[in-house]
Protein backbone atom coordinates (compact mmCIF):
# COMPACT_ATOMS: atom_id res chain seq x y z
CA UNK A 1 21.20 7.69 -4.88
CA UNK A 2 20.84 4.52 -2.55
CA UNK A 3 22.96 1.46 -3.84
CA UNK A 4 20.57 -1.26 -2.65
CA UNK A 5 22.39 -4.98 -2.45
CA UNK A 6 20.33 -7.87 -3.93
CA UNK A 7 19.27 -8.54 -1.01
CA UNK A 8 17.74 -5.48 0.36
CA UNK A 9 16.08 -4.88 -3.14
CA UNK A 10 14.43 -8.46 -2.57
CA UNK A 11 13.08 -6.93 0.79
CA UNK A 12 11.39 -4.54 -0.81
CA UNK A 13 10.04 -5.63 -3.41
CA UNK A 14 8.21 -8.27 -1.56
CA UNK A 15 7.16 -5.64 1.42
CA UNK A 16 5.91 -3.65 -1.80
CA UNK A 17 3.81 -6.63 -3.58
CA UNK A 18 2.43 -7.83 -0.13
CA UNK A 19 1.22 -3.52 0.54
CA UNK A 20 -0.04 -3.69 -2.65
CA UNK A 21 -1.94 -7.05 -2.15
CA UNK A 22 -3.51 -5.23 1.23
CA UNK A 23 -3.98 -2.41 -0.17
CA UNK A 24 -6.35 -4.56 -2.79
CA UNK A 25 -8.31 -6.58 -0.31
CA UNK A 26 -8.76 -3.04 1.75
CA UNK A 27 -10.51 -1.70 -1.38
CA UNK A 28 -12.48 -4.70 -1.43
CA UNK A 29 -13.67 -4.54 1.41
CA UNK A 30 -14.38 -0.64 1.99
CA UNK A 31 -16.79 -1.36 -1.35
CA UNK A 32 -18.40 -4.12 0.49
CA UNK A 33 -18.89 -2.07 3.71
CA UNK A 34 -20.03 0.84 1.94
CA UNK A 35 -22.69 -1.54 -0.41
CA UNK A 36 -23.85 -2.94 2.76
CA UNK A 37 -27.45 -1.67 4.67
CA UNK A 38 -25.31 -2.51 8.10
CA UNK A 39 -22.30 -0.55 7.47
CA UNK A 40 -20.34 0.47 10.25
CA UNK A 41 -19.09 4.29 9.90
CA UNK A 42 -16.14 3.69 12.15
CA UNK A 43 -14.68 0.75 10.82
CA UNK A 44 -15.10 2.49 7.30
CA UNK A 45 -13.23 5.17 8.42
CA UNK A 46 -10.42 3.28 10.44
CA UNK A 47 -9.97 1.11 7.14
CA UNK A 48 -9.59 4.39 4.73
CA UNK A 49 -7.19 5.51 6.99
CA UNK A 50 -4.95 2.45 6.80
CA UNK A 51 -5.21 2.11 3.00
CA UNK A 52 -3.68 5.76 2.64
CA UNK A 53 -0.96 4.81 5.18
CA UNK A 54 -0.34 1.80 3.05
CA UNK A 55 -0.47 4.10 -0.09
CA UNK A 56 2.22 6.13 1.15
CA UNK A 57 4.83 3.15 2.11
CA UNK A 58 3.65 2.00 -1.41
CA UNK A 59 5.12 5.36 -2.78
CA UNK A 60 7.92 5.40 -0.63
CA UNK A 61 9.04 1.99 -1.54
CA UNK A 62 8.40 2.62 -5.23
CA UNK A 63 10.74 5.51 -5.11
CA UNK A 64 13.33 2.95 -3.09
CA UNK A 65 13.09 0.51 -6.16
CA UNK A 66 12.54 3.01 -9.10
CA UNK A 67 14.20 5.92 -8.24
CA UNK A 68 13.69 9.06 -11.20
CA UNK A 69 16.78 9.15 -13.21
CA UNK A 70 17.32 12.73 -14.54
CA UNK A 71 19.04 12.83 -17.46
């Protein structure tokens, strides 16, 4: 298990709320592109491809932060 100090748990939990904040707006705006009649395939594509990057530091953070406990 990682022992985290206060202020490496800090850290991470803002990195983790300002992924999750991009990870919004990325949404957002892949809905908008997609919705649009002058939607660029490319940038649709290069912006999927960044949300799932930022989904997986979202994951790996969350498992930093909340690591399973087995009991």
């Amino acid at each position: 298990m990682l022992l985290l100090s206060k202020e490496q748990e800090a850290q991470f939990g803002l990195e983790l709320a300002t992924k999750r904040q991009e990870h919004a707006d990325l949404d957002a705006a892949i809905i908008t592109l997609t919705q649009s009649q002058f939607a660029d395939r490319m940038l649709i594509q290069r912006l999927k491809k960044r949300k799932l990057t930022l989904k997986d530091r979202i994951v790996q953070l969350e498992n930093i932060l909340l690591p399973d406990i087995i009991a």
